[in-house]
C-alpha atoms as a PDB file:
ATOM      1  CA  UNK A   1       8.142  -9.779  -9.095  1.00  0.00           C
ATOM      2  CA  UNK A   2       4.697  -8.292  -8.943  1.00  0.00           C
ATOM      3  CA  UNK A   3       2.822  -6.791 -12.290  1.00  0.00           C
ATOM      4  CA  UNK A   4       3.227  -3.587 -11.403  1.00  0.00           C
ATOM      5  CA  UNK A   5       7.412  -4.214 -10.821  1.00  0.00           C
ATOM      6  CA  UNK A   6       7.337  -6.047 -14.389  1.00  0.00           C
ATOM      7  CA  UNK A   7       5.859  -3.222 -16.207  1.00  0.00           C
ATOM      8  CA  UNK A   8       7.875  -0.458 -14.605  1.00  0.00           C
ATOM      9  CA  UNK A   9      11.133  -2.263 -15.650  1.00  0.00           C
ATOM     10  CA  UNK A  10      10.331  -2.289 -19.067  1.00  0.00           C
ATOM     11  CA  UNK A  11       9.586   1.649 -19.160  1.00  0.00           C
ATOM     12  CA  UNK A  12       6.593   3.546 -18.272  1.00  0.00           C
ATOM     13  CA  UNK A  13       4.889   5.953 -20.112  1.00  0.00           C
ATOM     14  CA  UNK A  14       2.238   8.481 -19.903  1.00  0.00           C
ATOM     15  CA  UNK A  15      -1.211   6.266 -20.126  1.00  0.00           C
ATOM     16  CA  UNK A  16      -0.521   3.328 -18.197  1.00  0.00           C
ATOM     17  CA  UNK A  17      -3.002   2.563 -15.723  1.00  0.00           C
ATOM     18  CA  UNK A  18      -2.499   0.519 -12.313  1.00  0.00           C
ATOM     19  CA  UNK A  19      -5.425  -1.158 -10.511  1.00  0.00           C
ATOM     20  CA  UNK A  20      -5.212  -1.937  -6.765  1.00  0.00           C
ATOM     21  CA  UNK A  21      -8.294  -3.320  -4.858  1.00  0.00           C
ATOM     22  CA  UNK A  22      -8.057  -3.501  -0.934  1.00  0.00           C
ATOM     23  CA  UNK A  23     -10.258  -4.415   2.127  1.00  0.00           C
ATOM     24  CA  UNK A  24     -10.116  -1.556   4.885  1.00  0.00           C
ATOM     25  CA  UNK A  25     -10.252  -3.317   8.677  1.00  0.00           C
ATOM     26  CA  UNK A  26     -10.599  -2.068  11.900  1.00  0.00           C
ATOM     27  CA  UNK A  27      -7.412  -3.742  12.574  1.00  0.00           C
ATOM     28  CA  UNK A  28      -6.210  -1.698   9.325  1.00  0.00           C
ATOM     29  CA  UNK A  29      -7.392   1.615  11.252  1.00  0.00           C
ATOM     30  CA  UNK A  30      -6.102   0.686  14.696  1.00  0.00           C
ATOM     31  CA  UNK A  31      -2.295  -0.432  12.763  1.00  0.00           C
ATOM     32  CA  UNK A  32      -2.533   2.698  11.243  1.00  0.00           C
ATOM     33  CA  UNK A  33      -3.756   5.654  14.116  1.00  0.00           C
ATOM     34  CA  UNK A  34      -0.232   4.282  16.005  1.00  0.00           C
ATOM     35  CA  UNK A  35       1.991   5.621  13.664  1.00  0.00           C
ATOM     36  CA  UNK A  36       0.813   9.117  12.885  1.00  0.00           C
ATOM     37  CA  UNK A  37      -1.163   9.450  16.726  1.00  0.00           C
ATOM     38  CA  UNK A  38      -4.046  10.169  14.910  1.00  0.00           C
ATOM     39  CA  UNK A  39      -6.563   9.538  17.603  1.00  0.00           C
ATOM     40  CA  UNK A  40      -9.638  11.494  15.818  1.00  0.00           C
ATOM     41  CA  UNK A  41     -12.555   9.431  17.509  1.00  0.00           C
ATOM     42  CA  UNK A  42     -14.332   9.348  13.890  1.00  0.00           C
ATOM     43  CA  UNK A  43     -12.135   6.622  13.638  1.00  0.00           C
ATOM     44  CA  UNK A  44     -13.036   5.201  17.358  1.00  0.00           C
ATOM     45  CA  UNK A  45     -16.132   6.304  18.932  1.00  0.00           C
ATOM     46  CA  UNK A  46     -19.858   5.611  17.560  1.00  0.00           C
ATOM     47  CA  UNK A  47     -21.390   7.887  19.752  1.00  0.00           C
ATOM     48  CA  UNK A  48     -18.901  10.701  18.172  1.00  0.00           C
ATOM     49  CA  UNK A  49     -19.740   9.063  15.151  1.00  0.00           C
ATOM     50  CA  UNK A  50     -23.357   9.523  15.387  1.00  0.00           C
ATOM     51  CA  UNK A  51     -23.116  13.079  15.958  1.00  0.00           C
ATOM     52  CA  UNK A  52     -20.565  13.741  13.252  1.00  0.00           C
ATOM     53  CA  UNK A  53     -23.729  12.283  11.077  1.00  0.00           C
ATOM     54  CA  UNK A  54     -21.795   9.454   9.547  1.00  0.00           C
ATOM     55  CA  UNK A  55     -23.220   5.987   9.813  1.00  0.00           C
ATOM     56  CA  UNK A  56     -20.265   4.157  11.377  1.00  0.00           C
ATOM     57  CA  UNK A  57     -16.500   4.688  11.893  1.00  0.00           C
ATOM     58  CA  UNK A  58     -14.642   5.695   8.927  1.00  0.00           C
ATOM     59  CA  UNK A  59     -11.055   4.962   8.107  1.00  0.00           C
ATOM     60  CA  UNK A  60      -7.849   7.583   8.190  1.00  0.00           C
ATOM     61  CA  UNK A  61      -8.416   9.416   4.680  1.00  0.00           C
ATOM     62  CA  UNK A  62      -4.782   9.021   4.585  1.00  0.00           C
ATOM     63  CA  UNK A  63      -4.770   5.429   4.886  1.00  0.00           C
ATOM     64  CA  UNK A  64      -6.800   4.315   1.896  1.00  0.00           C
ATOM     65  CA  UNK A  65      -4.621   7.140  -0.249  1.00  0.00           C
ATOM     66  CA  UNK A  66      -1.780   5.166   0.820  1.00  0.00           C
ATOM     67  CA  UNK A  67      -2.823   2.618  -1.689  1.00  0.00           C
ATOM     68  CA  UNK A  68      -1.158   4.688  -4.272  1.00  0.00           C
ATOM     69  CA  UNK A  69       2.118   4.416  -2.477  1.00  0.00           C
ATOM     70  CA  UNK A  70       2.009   0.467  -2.807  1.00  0.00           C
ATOM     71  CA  UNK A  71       1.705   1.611  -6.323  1.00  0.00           C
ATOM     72  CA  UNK A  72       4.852   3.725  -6.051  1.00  0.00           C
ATOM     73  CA  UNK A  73       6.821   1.774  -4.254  1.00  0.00           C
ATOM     74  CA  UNK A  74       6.719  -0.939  -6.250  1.00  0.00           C
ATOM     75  CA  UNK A  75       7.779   1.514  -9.194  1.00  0.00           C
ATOM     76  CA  UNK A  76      10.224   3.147  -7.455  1.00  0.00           C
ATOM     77  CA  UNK A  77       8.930   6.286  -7.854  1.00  0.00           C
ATOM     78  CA  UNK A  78      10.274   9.088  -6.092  1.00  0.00           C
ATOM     79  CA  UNK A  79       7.282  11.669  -4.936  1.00  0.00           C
ATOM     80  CA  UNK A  80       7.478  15.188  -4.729  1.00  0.00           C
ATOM     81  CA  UNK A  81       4.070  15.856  -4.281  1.00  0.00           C
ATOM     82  CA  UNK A  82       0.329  14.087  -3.444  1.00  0.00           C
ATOM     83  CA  UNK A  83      -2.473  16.210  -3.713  1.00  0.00           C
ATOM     84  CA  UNK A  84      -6.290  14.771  -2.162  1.00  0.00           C
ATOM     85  CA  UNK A  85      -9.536  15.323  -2.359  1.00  0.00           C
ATOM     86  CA  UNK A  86     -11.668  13.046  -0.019  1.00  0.00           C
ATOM     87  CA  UNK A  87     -15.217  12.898  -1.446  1.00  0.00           C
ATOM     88  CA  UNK A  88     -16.839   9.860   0.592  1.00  0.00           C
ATOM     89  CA  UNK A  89     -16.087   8.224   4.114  1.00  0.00           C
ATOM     90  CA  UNK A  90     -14.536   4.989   3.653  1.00  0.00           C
ATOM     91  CA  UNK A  91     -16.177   2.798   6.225  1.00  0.00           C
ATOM     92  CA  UNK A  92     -14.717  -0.394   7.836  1.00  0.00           C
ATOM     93  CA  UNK A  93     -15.104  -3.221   5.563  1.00  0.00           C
ATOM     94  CA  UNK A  94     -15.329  -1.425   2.510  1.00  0.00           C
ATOM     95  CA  UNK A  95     -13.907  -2.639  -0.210  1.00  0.00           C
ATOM     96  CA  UNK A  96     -11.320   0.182  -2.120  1.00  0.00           C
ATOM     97  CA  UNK A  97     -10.455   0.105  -6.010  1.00  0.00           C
ATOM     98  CA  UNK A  98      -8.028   2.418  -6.946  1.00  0.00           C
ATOM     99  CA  UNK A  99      -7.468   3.381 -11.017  1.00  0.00           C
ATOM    100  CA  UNK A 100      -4.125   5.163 -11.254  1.00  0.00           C
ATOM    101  CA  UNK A 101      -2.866   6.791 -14.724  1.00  0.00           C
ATOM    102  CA  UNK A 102       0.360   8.204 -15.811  1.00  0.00           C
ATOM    103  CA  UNK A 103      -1.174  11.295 -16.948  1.00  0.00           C
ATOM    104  CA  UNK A 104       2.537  12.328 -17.832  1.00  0.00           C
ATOM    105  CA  UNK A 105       6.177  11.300 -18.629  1.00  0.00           C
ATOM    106  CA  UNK A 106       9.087  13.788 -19.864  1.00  0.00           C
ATOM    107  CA  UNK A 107      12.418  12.598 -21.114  1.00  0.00           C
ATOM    108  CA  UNK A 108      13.881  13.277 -17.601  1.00  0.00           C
ATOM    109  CA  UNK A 109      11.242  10.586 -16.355  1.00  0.00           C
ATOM    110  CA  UNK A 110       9.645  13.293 -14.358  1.00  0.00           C
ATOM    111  CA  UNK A 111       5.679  11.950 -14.064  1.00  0.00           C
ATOM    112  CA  UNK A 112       2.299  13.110 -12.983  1.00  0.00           C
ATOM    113  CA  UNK A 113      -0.611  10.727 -12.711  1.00  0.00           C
ATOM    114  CA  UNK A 114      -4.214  11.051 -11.644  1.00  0.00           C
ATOM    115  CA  UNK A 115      -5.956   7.984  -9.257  1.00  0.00           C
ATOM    116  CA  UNK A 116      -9.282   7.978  -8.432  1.00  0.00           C
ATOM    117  CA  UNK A 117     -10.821   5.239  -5.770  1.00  0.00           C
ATOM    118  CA  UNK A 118     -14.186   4.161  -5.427  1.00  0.00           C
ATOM    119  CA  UNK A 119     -15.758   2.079  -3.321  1.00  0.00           C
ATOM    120  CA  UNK A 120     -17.877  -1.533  -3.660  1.00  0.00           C
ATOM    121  CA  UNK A 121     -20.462   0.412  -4.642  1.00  0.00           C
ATOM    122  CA  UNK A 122     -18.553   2.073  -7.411  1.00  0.00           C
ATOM    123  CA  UNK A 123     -18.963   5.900  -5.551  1.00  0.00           C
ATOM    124  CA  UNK A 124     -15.847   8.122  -6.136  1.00  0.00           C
ATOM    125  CA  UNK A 125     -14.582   8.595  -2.582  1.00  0.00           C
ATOM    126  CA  UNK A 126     -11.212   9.691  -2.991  1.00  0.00           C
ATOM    127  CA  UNK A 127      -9.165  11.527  -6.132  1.00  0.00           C
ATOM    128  CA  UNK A 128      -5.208  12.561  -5.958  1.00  0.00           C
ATOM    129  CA  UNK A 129      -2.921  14.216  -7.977  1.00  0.00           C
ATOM    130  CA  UNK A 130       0.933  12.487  -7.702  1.00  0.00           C
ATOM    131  CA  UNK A 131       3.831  14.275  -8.816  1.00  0.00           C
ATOM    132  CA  UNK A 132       7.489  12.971  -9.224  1.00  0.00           C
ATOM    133  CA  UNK A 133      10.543  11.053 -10.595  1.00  0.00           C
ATOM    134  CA  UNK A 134      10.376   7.741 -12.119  1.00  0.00           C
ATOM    135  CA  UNK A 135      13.118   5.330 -12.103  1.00  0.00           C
ATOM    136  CA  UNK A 136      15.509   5.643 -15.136  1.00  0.00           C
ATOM    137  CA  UNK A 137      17.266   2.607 -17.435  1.00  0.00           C
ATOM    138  CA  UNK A 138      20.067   2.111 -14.640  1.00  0.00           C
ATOM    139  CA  UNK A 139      17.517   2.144 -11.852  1.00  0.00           C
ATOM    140  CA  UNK A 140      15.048  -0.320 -13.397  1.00  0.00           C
ATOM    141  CA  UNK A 141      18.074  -2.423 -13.712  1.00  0.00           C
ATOM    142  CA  UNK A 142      18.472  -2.648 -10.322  1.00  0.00           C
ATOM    143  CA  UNK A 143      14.695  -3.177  -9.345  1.00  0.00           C
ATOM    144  CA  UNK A 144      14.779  -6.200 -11.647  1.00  0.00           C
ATOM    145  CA  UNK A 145      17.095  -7.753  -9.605  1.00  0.00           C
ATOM    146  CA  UNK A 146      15.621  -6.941  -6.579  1.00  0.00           C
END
């Protein structure tokens, strides 16, 4: 069971904060464009690149926000809402951090939390705003035996 599995079954409350740090590939990007058919060639083509004014390829913004659903899967955390705000390119290769806090918990376990990633360079390139349901007593029951 990972840290983040551990804490969630013994209760989560508003001011717990998650790290995640993770590598972005080309391999990452070319996994990833198959599955929504996102074929934007700023994720393929230099010369498009070039003329976008970026210095390289950049990754899917939506792939390096997906970091905070390996945060809420292992929590079991049912979203009902992501909100994004994509400040930087993430470039092949860079390195992402990604600080999420439980902004808030209510006694029905609904939850709102604020993440903000930066890069190896410690720029901001990508806030988000997560809404939802954490798991209750019974449910972190049954991720502890899973």
């Amino acid at each position: 069971m990972n840290q983040i599995r551990r804490r969630t079954v013994a209760g989560l409350n508003a001011g717990d904060t998650f790290t995640l740090t993770r590598t972005f590939t080309e391999k990452d990007v070319d996994a990833f464009t198959e599955v929504p058919r996102d074929h934007n060639p700023i994720h393929s083509s230099k010369r498009f690149v070039e003329l976008k004014g970026f210095s390289d390829r950049i990754c899917h913004g939506l792939l390096v926000g997906g970091m905070i659903t390996e945060m809420g899967g292992q929590m079991g955390w049912l979203a009902s809402g992501m909100n994004f705000r994509f400040l930087k390119p993430v470039y092949f290769n860079d390195t992402i951090t990604c600080h999420c806090t439980l902004t808030t918990v209510d006694e029905k376990n609904r939850a709102e939390a604020k993440a903000v990633f930066t890069n190896q360079h410690h720029e901001i390139v990508l806030e988000a705003s997560l809404f939802g349901v954490l798991p209750n007593a019974r449910e972190r029951r049954v991720l502890q035996d899973l």
